[in-house]
Protein backbone atom coordinates (compact mmCIF):
# COMPACT_ATOMS: atom_id res chain seq x y z
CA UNK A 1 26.77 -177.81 -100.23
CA UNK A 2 25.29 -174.26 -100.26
CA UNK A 3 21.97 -176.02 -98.96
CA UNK A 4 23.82 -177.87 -96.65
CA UNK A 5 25.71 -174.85 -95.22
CA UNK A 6 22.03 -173.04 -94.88
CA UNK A 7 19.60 -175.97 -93.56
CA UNK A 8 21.92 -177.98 -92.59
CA UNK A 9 22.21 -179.65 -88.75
CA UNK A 10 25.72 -180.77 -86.97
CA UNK A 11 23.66 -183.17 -84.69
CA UNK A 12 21.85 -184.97 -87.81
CA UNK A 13 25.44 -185.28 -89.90
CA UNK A 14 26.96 -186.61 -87.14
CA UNK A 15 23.79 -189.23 -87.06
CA UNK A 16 24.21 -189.85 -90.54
CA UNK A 17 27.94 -190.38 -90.55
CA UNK A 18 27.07 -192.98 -87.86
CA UNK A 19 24.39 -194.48 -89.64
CA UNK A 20 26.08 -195.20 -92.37
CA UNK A 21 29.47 -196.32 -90.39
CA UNK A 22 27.72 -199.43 -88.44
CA UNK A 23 26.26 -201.16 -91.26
CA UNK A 24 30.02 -200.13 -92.66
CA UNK A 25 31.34 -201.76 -90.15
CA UNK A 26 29.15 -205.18 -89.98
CA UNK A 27 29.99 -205.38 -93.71
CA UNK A 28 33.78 -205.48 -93.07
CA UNK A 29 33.73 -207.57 -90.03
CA UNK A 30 31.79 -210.15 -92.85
CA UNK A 31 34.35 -209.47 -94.72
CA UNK A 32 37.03 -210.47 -91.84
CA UNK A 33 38.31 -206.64 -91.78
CA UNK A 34 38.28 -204.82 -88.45
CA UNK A 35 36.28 -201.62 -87.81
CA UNK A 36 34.58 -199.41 -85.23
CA UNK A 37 31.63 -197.65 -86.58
CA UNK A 38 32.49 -194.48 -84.69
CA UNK A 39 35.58 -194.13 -85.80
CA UNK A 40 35.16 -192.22 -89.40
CA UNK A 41 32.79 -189.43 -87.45
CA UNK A 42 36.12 -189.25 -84.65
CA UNK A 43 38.61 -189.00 -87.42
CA UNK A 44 36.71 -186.57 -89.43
CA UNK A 45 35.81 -184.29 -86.40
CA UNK A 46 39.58 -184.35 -84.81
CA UNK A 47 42.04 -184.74 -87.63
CA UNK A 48 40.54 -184.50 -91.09
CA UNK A 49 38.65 -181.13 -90.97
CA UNK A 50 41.43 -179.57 -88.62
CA UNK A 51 44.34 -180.60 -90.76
CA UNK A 52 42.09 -178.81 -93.98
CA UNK A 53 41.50 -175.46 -91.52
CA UNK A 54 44.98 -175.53 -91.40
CA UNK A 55 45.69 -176.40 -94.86
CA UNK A 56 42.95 -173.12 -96.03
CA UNK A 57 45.35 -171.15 -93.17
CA UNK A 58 48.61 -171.54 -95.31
CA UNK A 59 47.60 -171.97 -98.63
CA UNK A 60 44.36 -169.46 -99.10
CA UNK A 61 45.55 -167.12 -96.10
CA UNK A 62 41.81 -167.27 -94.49
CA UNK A 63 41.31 -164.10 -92.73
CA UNK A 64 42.26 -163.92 -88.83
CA UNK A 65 44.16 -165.97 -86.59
CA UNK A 66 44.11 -169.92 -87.20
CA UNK A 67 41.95 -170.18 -83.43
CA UNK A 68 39.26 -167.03 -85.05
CA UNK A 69 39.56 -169.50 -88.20
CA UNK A 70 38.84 -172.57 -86.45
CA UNK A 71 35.74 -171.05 -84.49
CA UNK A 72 34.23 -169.49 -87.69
CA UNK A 73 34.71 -172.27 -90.25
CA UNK A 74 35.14 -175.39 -88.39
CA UNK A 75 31.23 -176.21 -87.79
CA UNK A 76 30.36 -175.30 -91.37
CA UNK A 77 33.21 -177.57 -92.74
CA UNK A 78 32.43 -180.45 -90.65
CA UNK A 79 29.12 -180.64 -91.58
CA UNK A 80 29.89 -180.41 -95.11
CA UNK A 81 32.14 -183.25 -94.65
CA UNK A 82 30.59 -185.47 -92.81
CA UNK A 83 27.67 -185.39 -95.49
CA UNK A 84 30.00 -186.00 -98.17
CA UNK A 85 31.44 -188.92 -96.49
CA UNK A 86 28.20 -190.58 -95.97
CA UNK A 87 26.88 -189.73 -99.50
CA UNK A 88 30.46 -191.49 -100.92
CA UNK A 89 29.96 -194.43 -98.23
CA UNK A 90 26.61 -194.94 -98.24
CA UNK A 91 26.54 -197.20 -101.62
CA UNK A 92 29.78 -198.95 -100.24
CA UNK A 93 27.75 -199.84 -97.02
CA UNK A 94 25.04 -201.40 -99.15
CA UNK A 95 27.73 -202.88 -101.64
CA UNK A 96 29.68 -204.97 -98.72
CA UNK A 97 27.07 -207.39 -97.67
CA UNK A 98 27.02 -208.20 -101.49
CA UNK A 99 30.30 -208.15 -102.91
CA UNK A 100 33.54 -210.15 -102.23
CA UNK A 101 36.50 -208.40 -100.77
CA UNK A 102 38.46 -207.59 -104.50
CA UNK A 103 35.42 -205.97 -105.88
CA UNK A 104 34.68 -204.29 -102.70
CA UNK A 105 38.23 -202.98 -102.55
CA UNK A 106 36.93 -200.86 -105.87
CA UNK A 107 34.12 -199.88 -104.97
CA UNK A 108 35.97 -198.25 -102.08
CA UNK A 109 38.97 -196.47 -104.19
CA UNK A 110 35.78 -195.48 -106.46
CA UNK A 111 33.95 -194.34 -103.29
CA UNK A 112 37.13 -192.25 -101.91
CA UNK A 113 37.13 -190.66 -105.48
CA UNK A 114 33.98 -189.40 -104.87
CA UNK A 115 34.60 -188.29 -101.45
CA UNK A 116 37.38 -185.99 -103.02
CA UNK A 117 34.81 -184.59 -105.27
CA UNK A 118 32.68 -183.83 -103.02
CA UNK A 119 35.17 -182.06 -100.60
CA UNK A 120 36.36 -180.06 -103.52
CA UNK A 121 32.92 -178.08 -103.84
CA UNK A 122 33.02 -178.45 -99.75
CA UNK A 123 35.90 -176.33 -99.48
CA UNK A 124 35.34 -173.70 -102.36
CA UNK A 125 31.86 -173.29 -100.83
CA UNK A 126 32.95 -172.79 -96.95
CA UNK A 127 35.87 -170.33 -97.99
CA UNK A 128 34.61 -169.25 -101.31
CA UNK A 129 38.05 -169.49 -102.70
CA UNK A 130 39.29 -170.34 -106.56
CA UNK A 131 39.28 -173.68 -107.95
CA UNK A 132 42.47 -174.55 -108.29
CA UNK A 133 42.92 -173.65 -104.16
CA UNK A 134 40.54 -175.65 -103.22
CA UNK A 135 41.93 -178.63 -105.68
CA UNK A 136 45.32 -177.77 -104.17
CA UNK A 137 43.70 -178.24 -100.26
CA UNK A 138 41.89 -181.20 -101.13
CA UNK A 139 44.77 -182.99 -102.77
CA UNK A 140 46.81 -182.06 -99.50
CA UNK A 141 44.08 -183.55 -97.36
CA UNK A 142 45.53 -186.79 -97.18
CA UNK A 143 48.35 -185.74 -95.25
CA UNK A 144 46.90 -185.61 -91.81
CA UNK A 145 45.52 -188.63 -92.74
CA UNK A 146 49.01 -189.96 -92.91
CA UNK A 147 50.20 -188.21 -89.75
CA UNK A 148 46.91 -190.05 -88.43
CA UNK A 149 48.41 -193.33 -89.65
CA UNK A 150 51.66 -192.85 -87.97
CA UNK A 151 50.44 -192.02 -84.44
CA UNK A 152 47.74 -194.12 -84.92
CA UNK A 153 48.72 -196.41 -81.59
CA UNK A 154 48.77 -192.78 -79.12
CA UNK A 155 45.87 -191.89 -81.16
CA UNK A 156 43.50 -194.75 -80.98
CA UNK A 157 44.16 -194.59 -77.07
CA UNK A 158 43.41 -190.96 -77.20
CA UNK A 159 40.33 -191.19 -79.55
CA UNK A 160 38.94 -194.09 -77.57
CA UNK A 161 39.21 -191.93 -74.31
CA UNK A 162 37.47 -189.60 -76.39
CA UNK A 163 34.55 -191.54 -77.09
CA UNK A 164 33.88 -192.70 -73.54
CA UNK A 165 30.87 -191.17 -72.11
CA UNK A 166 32.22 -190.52 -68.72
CA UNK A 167 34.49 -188.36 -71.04
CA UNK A 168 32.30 -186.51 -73.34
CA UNK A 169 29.66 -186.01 -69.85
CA UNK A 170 32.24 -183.89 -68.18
CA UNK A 171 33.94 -182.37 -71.28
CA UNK A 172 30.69 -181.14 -72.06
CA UNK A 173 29.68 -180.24 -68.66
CA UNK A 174 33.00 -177.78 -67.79
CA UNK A 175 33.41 -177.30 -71.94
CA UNK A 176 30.12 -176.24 -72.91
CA UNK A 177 30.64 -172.95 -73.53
CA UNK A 178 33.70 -173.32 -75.79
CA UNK A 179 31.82 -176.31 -77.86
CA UNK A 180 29.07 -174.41 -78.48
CA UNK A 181 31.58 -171.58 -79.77
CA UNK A 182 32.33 -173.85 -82.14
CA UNK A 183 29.08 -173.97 -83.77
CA UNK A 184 28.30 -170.37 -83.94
CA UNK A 185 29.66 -169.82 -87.37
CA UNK A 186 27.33 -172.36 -88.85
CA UNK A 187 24.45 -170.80 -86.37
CA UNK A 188 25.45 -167.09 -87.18
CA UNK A 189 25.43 -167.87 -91.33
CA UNK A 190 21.63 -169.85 -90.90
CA UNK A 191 20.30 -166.81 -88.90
CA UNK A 192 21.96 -164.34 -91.14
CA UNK A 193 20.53 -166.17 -94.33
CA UNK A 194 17.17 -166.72 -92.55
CA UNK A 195 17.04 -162.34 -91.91
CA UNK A 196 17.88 -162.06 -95.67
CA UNK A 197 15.38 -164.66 -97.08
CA UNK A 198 12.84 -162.66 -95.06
CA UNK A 199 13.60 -159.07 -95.46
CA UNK A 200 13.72 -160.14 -99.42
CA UNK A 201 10.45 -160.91 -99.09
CA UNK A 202 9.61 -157.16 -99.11
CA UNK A 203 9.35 -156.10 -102.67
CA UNK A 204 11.04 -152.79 -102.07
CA UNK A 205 13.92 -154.04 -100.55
CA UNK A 206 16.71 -153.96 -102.93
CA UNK A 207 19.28 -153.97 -100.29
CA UNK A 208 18.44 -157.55 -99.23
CA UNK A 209 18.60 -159.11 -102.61
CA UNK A 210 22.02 -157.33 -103.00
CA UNK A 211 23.42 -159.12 -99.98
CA UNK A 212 21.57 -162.55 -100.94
CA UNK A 213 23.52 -161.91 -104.20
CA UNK A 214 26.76 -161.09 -102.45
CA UNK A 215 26.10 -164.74 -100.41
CA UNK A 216 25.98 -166.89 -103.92
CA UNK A 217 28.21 -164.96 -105.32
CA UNK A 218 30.86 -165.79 -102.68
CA UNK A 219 30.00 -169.46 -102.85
CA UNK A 220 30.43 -169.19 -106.76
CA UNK A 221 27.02 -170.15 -107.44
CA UNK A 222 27.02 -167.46 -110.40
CA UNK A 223 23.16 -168.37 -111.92
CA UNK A 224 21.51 -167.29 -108.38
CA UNK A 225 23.76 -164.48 -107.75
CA UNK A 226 22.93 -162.64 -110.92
CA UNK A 227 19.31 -163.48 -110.66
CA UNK A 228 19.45 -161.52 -106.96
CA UNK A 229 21.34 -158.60 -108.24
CA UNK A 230 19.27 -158.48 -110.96
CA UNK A 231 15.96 -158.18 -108.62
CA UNK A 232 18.24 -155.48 -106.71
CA UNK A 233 18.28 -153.38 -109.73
CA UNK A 234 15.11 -153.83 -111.07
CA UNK A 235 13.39 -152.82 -107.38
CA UNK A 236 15.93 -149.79 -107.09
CA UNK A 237 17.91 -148.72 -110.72
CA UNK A 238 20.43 -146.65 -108.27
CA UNK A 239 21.75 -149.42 -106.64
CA UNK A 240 25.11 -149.53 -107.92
CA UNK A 241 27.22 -152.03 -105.89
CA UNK A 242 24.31 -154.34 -107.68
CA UNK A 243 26.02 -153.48 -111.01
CA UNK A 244 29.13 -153.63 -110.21
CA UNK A 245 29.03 -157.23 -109.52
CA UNK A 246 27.11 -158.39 -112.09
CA UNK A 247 29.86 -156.42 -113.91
CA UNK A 248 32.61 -158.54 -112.14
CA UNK A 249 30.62 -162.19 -112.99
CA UNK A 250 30.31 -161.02 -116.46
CA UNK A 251 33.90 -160.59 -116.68
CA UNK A 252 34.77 -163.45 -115.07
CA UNK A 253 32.39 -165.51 -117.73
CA UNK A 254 33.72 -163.73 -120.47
CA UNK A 255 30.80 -161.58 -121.53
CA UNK A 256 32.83 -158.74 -121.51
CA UNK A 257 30.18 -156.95 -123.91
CA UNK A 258 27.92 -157.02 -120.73
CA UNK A 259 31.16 -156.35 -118.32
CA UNK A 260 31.29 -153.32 -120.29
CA UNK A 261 27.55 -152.04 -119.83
CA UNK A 262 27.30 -153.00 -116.11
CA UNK A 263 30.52 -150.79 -115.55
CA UNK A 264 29.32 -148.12 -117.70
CA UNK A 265 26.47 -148.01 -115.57
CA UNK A 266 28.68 -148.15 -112.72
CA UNK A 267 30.96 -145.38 -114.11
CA UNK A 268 27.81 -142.99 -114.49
CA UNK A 269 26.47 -143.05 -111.03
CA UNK A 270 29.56 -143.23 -109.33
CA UNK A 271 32.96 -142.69 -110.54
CA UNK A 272 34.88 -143.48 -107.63
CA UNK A 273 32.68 -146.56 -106.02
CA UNK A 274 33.96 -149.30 -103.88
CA UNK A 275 36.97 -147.00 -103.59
CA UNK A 276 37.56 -146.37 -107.03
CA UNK A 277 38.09 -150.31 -108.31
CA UNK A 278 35.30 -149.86 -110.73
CA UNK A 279 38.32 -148.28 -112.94
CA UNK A 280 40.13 -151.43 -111.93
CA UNK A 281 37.42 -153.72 -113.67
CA UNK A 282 36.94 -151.95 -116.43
CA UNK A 283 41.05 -151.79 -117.30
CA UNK A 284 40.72 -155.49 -116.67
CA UNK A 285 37.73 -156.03 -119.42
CA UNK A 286 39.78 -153.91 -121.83
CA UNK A 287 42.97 -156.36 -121.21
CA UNK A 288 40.50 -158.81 -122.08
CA UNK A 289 39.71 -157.44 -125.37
CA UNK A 290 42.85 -156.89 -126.13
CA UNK A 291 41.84 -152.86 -126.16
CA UNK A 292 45.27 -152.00 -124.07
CA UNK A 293 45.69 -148.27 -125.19
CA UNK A 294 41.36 -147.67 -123.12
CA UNK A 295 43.28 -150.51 -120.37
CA UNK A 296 46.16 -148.30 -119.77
CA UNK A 297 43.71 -145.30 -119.44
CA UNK A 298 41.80 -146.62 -116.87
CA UNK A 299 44.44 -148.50 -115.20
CA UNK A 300 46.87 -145.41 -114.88
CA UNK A 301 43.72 -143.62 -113.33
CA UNK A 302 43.67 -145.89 -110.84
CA UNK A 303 47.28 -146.26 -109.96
CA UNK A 304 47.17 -142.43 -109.27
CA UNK A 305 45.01 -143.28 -106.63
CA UNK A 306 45.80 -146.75 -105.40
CA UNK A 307 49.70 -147.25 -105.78
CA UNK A 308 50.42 -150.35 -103.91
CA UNK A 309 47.54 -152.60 -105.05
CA UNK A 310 48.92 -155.78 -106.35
CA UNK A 311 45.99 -156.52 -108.49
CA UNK A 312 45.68 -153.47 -110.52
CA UNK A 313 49.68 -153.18 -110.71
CA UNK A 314 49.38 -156.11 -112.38
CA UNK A 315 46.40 -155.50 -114.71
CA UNK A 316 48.90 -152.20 -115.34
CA UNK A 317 52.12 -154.14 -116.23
CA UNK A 318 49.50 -156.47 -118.90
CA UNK A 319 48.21 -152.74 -120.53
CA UNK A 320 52.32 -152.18 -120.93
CA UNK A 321 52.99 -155.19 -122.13
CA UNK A 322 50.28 -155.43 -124.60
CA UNK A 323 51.39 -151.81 -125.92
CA UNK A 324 54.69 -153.59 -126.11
CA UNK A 325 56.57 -151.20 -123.68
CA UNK A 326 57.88 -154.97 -121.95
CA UNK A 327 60.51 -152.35 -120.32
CA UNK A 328 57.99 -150.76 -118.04
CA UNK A 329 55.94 -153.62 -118.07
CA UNK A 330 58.35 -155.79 -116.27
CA UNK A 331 58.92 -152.63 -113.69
CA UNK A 332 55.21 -152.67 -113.01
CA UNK A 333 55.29 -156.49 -112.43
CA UNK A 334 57.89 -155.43 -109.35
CA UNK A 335 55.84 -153.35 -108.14
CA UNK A 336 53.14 -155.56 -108.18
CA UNK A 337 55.41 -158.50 -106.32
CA UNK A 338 56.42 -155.90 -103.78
CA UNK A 339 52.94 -154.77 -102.71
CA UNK A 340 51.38 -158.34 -102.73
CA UNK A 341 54.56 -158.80 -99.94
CA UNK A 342 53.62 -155.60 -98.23
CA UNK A 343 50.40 -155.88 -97.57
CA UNK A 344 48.86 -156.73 -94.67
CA UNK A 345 48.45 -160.41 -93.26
CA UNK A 346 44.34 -160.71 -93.71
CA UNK A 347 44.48 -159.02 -97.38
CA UNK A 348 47.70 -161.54 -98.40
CA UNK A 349 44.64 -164.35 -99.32
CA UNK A 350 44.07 -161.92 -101.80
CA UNK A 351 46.84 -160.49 -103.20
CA UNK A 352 49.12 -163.77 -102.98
CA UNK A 353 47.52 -164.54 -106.81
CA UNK A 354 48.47 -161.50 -108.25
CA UNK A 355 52.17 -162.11 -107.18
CA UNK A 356 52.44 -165.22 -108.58
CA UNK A 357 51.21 -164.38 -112.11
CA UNK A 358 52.94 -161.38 -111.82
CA UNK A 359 56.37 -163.34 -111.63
CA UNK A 360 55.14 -165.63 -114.00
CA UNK A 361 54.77 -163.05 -116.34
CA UNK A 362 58.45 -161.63 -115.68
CA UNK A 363 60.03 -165.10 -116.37
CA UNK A 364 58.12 -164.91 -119.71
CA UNK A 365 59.75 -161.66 -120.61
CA UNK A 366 63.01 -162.38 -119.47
CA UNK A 367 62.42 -165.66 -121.75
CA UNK A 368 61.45 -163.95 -124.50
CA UNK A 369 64.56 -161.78 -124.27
C-alpha cells in the first residue's frame, strides 16, 4: 500500500478495476447472474471510499473539515482500494469460467475476506492511524454498502447517468478544476516523496532521511523508518528529533532498554525538545518497567509545564497508581478525561485514546474498591 500510495496512478487503478470487472462480469452472466462491469469502479468511487472518509471523520477525528478531508485523502484512498479490489477479484474472475455457482459463491465470501484485509492496511496506511481504528472503520464499511442496497433503484438511475459520456464530457469540461482538486493529495504526497528520495541522495543531508523516516514511520512501516533515522544520525550525531523517534518505536516495540538510550540522548542535547514531551516518553518507558517512583519524576516535570495534556495526565495517574496513591490517581484520570474534552477539534484524533483508557482505568479502581 505504501508503494501504491508513492508510484501509484488513479487512471491505471481505475483500468485495472475495469479489467478485472468485464471478465467478472462475462463469468456471472455464464453463470445466469446479472452484472455491469463498471459498476464495482462506480460503487467504489461514489459510495464505498466516501462512506470510509466519513467513517475516518467520526471515528479517528482526521484533521480539518470533512470537504479539506475529502480533497486530501480521497485520491490516495481510492486508489488503494480499487487495487485491493482487483487483487481480491482477480482470482474470482479467473475462478468463474471454471467453477459452478456453489463453489463460486466461496470463492467470493473468501475473496471479500480478502478484500477486508486488504482495506485494513489501506486505511492504517492513508491515515496512519492504530490498528484497532482502522479494524473498527473497516468493519463499519459495509454500511454504506447497505445504504447502497436500499436506494439502490434512485441509485442505479443516478449511477447510470453517471456513466454516460455525454455526462462525464461536460462534468469534466465545467468540473475540471474541482476533479483535479481531488487528486492533488495523491499528486502533492508523490512529488513530496520524489523531493525526499532525491535530496537523500546527498550524503550530508540528514534532514531528508529524518523526514523519509517521519513518512514510514507514519504509515507504521517501523523496519524502514528506523533504518532512515538511523542514516539521519549517523550523517549528523546532533540531530535529535532523529532520536527521539527511534526512542518512541522502541517503546512502542518494547525495547525499552533502547527507549531508554535514545531518550537519554535526547535528554542531553535538549531538555525541553518537541516542547518538552521527551519527559513525556521517558515517564512512559518507566511505567513500562514498572520503575513508577523515576515515572512520577519525569511525569510531574512535565505536568508543571503542560497541564491539560490528556496523554501525559494519564501516563501521571498510571505513576500514582503504581505507587498505590489510587486516591490521586483516580483525580489525575479526571483531569485527563477533562482535557481530552477540552481540547481542540483537530488534536481530539489524538487525545480521544487517552480518554477512553483513562475511564477505563477509573472503572477499574472504583471496581477494585
Amino acid at each position: 500500500m505504501s508503494a501504491i500510495l508513492d508510484q501509484g496512478s488513479l487512471l491505471f487503478a481505475s483500468l485495472a478495476v475495469l479489467a478485472v470487472s468485464l471478465p467478472l462480469e462475462l463469468a456471472l452472466k455464464y453463470a445466469g447472474l446479472s452484472f455491469s462491469f463498471y459498476t464495482p469502479l462506480l460503487v467504489l468511487a461514489v459510495v464505498y471510499v466516501p462512506g470510509i472518509l466519513l467513517l475516518g471523520k467520526l471515528l479517528a477525528g482526521l484533521g480539518g473539515g470533512f470537504a479539506t478531508a475529502f480533497e486530501r485523502d480521497y485520491s490516495p484512498l481510492l486508489i488503494c482500494t480499487a487495487m485491493a479490489w482487483t487483487a481480491a477479484n482477480l482470482p474470482l474472475a479467473l475462478a468463474g469460467w471454471i467453477f459452478p455457482p456453489p463453489v463460486l459463491a466461496v470463492l467470493a465470501a473468501l475473496a471479500y475476506v480478502y478484500f477486508v484485509v486488504l482495506m485494513f492496511f489501506a486505511v492504517r496506511t492513508v491515515f496512519g492511524i492504530e490498528n484497532g481504528t482502522a479494524a473498527t472503520m473497516v468493519c463499519l464499511s459495509w454500511i454504506p454498502l447497505v445504504a447502497a442496497v436500499i436506494f439502490w433503484g434512485p441509485l442505479r438511475f443516478l449511477l447510470g447517468w453517471v456513466a454516460s459520456p455525454f455526462f462525464l464530457f461536460y462534468a469534466y469540461y465545467y468540473l475540471s478544476g474541482e476533479l483535479g482538486n481531488l487528486g492533488a493529495g495523491l499528486r502533492s504526497r508523490q512529488n513530496f516523496r520524489r523531493m525526499l528520495e532525491a535530496a537523500a541522495i546527498n550524503p550530508h543531508d540528514g534532514e531528508a532521511q529524518y523526514q523519509l523516516g517521519l513518512i514510514y514511520q507514519q504509515r507504521r512501516q517501523y523496519t524502514e523508518a528506523i533504518q532512515r533515522f538511523k542514516n539521519a544520525v549517523a550523517i549528523d550525531p546532533n540531530e535529535t528529533g532523529a532520536y527521539f523517534q527511534l526512542g518512541r518505536i522502541a517503546r512502542e516495540q518494547g525495547r525499552l532498554k533502547d527507549a531508554l538510550g535514545y531518550f537519554q540522548t535526547v535528554l542531553d542535547q535538549d531538555e525541553k525538545h518537541n516542547q518538552s514531551e521527551i519527559l513525556r516518553e521517558l515517564g512512559a518507558v518507566y511505567i513500562a518497567a514498572r520503575q513508577y517512583q523515576d515515572a512520577l519524576n519525569e511525569l510531574a516535570r512535565y505536568a508543571d509545564r503542560w497541564p491539560y495534556d490528556p496523554e501525559g495526565l494519564f501516563y501521571y495517574g498510571q505513576a500514582l497508581e503504581g505507587l498505590g496513591r489510587v486516591a490521586e490517581a483516580r483525580a489525575m484520570y479526571e483531569r485527563a478525561i477533562e482535557a481530552a474534552r477540552a481540547a481542540p477539534r483537530y488534536r481530539r484524533q489524538f487525545t480521544a485514546r487517552f480518554s477512553r483508557l483513562a475511564q477505563k482505568q477509573i472503572r477499574k479502581l472504583d471496581g477494585a474498591r
